[in-house]
PDB file of N, CA and C in Angstrom:
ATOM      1  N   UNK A   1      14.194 -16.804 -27.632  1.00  0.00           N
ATOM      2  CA  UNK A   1      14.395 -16.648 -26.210  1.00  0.00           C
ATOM      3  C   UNK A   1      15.569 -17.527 -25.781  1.00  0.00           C
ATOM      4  N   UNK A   2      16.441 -17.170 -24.853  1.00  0.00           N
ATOM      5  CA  UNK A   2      17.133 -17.722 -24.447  1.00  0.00           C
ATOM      6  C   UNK A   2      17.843 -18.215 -22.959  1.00  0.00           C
ATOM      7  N   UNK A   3      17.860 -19.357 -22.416  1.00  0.00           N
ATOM      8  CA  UNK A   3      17.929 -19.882 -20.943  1.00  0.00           C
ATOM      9  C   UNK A   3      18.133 -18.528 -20.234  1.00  0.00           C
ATOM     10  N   UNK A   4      17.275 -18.295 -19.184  1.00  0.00           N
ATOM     11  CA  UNK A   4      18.378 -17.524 -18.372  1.00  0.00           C
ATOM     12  C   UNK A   4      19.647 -18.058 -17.316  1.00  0.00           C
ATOM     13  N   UNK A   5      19.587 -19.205 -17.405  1.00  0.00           N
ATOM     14  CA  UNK A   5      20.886 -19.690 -16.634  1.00  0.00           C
ATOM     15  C   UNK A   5      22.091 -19.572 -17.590  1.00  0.00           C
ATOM     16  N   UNK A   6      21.716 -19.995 -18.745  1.00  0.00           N
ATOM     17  CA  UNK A   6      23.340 -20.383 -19.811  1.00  0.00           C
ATOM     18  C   UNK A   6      22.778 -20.031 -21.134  1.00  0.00           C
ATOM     19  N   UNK A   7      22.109 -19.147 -21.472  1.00  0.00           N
ATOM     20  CA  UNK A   7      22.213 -18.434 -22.446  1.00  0.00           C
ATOM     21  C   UNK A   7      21.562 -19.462 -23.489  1.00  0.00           C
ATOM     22  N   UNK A   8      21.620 -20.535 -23.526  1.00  0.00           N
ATOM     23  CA  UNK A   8      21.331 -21.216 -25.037  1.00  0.00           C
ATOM     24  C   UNK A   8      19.830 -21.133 -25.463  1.00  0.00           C
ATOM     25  N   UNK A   9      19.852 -21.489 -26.345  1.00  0.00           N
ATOM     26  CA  UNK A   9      18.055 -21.096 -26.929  1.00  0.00           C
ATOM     27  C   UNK A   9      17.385 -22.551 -26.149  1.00  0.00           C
ATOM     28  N   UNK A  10      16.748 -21.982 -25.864  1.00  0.00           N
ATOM     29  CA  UNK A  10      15.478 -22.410 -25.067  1.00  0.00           C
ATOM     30  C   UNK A  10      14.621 -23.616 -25.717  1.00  0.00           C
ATOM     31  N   UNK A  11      14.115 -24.597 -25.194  1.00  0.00           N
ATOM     32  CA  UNK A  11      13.690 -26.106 -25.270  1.00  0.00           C
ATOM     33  C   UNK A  11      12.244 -26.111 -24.958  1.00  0.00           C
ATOM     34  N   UNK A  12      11.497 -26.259 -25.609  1.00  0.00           N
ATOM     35  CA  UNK A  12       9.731 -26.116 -25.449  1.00  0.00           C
ATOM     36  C   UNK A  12       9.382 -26.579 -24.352  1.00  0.00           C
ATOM     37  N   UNK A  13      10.107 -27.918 -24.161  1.00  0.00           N
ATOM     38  CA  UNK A  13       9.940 -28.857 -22.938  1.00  0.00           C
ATOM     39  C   UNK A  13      10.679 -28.279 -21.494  1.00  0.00           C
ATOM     40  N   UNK A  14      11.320 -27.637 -21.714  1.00  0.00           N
ATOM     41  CA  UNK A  14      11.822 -26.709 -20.390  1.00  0.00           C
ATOM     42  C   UNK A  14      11.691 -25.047 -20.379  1.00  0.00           C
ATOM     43  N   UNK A  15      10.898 -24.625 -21.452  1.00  0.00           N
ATOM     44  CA  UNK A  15      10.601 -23.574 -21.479  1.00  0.00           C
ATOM     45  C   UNK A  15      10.861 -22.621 -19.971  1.00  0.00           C
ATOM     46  N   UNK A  16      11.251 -21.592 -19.547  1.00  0.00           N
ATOM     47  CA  UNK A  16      11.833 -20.664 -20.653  1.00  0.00           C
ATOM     48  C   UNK A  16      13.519 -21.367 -20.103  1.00  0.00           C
ATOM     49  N   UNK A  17      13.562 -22.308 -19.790  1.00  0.00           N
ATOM     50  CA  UNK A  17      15.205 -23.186 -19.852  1.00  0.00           C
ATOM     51  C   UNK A  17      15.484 -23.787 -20.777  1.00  0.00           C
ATOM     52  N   UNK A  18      16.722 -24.488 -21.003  1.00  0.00           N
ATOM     53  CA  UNK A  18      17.163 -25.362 -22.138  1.00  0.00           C
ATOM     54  C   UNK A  18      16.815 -27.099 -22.101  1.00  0.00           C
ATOM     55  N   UNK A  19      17.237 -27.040 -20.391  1.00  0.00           N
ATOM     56  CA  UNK A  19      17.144 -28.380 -20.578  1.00  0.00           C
ATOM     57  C   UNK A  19      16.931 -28.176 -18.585  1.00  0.00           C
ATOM     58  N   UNK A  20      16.628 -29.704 -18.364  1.00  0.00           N
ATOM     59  CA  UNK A  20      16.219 -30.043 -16.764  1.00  0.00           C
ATOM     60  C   UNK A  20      17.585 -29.210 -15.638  1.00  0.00           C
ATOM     61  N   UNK A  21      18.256 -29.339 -16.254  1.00  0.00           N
ATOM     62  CA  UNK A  21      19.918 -29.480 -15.626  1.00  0.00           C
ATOM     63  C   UNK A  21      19.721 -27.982 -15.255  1.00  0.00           C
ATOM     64  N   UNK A  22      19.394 -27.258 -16.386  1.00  0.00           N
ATOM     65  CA  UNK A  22      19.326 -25.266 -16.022  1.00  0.00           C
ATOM     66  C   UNK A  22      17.787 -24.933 -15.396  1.00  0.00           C
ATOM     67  N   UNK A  23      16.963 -25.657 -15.124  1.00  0.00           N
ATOM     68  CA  UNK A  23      15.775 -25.718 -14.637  1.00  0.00           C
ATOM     69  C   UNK A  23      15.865 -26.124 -13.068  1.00  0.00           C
ATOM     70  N   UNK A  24      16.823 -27.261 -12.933  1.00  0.00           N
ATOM     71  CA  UNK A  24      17.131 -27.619 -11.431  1.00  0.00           C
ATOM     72  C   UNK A  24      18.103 -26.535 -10.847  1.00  0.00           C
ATOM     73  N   UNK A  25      19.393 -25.853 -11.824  1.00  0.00           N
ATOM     74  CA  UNK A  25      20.068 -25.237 -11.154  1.00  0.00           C
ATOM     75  C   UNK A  25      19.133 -23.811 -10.597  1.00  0.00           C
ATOM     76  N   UNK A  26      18.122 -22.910 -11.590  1.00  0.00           N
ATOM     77  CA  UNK A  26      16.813 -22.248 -11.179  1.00  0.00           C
ATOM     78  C   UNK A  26      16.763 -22.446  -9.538  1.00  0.00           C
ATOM     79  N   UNK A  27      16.046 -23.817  -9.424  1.00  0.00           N
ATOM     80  CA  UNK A  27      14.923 -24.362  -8.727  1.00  0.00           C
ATOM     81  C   UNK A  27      16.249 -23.714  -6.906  1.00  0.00           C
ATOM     82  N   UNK A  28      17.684 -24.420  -7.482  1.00  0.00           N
ATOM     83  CA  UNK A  28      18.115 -24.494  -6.430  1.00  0.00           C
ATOM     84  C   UNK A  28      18.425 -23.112  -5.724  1.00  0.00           C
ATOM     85  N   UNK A  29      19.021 -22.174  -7.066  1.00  0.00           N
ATOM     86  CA  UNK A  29      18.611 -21.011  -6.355  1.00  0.00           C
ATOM     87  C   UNK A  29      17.356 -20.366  -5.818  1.00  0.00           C
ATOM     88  N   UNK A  30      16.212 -20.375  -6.366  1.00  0.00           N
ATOM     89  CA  UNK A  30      14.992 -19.908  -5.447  1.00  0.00           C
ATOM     90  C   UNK A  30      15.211 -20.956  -4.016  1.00  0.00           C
ATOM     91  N   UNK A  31      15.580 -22.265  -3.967  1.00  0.00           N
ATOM     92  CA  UNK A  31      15.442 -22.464  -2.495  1.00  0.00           C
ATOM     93  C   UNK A  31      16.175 -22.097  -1.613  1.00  0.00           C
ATOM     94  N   UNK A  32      17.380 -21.380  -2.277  1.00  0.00           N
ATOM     95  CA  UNK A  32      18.267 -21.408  -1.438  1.00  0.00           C
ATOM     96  C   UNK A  32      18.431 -20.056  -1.151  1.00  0.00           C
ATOM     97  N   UNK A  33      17.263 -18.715  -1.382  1.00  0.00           N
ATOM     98  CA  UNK A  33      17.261 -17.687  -1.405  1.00  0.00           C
ATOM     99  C   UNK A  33      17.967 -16.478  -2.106  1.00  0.00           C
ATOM    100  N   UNK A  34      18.306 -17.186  -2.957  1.00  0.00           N
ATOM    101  CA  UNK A  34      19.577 -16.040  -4.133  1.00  0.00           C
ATOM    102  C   UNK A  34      18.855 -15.334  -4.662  1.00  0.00           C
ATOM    103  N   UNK A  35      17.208 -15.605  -4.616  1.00  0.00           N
ATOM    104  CA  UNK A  35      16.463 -14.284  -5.802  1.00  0.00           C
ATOM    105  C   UNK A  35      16.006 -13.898  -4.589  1.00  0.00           C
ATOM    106  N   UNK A  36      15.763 -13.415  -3.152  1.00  0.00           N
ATOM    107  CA  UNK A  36      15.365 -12.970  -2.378  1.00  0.00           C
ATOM    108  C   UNK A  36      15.867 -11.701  -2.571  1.00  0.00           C
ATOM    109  N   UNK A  37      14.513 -10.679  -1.753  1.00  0.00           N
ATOM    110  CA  UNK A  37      14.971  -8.976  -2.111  1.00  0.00           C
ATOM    111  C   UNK A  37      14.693  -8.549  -0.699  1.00  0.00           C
ATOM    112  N   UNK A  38      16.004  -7.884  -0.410  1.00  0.00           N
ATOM    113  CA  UNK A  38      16.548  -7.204   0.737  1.00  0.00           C
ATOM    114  C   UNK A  38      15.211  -5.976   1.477  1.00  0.00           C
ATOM    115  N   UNK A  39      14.948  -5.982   2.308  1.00  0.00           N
ATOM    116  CA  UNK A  39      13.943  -4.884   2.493  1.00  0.00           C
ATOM    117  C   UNK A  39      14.729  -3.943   3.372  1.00  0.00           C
ATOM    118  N   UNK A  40      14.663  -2.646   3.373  1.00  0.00           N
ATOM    119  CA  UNK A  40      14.966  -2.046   4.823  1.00  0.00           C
ATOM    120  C   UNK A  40      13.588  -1.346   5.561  1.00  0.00           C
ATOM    121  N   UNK A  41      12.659  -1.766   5.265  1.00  0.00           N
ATOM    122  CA  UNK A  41      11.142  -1.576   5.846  1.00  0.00           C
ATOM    123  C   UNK A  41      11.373  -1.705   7.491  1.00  0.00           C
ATOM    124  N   UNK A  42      11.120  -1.529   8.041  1.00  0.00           N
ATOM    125  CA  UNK A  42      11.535  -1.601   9.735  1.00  0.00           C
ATOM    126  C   UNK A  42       9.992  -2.407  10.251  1.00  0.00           C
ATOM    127  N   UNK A  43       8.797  -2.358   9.208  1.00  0.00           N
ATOM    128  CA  UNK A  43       7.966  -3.442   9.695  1.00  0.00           C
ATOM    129  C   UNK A  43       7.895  -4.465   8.944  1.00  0.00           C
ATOM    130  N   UNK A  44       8.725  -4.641   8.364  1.00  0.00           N
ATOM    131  CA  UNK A  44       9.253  -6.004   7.846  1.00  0.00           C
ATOM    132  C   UNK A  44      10.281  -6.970   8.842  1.00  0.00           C
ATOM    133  N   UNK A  45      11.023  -6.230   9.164  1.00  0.00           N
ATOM    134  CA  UNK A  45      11.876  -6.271  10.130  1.00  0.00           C
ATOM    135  C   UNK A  45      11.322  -7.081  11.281  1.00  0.00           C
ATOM    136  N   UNK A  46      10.289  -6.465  11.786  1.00  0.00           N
ATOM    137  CA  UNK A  46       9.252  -6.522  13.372  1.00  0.00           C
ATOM    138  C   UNK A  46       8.767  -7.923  12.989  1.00  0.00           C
ATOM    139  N   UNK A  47       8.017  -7.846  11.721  1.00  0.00           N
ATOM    140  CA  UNK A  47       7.049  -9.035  11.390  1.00  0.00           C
ATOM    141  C   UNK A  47       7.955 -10.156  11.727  1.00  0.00           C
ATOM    142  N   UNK A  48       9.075  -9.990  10.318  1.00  0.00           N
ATOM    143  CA  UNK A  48      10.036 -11.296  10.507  1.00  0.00           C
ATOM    144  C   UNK A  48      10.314 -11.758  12.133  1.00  0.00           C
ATOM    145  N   UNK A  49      11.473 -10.954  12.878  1.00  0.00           N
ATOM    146  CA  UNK A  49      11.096 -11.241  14.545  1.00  0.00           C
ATOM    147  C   UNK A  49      10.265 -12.114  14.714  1.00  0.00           C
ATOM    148  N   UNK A  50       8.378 -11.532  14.858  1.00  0.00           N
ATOM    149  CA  UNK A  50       8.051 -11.922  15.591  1.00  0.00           C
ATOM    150  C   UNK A  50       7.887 -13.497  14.978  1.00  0.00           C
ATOM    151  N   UNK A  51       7.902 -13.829  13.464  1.00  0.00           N
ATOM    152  CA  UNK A  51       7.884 -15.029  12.932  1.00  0.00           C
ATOM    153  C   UNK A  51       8.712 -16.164  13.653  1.00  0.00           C
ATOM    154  N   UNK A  52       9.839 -15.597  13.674  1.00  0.00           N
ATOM    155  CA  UNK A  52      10.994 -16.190  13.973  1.00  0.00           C
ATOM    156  C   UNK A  52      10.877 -17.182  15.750  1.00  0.00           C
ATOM    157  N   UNK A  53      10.415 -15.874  16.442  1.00  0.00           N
ATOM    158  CA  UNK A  53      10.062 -16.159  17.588  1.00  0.00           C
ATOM    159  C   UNK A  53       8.926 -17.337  18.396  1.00  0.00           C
ATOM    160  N   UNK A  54       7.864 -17.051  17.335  1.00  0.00           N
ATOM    161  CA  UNK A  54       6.758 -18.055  17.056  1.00  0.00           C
ATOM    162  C   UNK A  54       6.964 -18.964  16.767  1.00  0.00           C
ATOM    163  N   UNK A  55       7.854 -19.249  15.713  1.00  0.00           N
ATOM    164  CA  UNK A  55       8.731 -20.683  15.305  1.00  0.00           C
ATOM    165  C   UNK A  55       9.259 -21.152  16.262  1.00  0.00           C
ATOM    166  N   UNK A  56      10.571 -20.507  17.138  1.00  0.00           N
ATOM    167  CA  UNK A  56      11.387 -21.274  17.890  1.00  0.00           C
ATOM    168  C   UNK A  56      10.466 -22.440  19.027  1.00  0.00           C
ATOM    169  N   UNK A  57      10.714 -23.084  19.853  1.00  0.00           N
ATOM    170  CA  UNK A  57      10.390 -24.233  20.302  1.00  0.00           C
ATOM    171  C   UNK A  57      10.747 -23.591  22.221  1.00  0.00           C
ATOM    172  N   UNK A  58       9.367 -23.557  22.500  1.00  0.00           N
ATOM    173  CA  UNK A  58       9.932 -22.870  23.879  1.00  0.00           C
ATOM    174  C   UNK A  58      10.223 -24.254  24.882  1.00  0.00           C
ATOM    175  N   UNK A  59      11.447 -23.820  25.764  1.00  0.00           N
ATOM    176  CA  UNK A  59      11.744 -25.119  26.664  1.00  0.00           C
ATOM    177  C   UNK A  59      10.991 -25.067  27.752  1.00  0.00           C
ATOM    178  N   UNK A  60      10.680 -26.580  28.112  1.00  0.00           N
ATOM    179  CA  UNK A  60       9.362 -27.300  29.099  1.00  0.00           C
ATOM    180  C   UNK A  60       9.520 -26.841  30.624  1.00  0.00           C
TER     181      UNK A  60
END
């Protein structure tokens, strides 16, 4: 098996990565939304909204 960041064979201890370094670069893309999947669902759409809306901070 081999990293999916950089290809090299894979480290038991970072399984399925090589080493911490391709495990953090991973980590940073899932936080930073790069493996996120696009929907065009239109109640996906609505939901998000109303999330969004619920979040914001209404003024006093």
């Amino acid at each position: 098996m081999t990293c999916p960041i950089c290809a090299r064979p894979t480290v038991s201890d970072w399984r399925p990565f090589c080493s911490k370094r391709c495990a953090d670069v991973d980590l940073a893309k899932w936080l930073g939304g790069a493996y996120r999947v696009p929907s065009e669902d239109p109640e996906d759409a609505e939901e998000a909204l109303r999330a969004a809306g619920e979040a914001t901070p209404r003024p006093h």
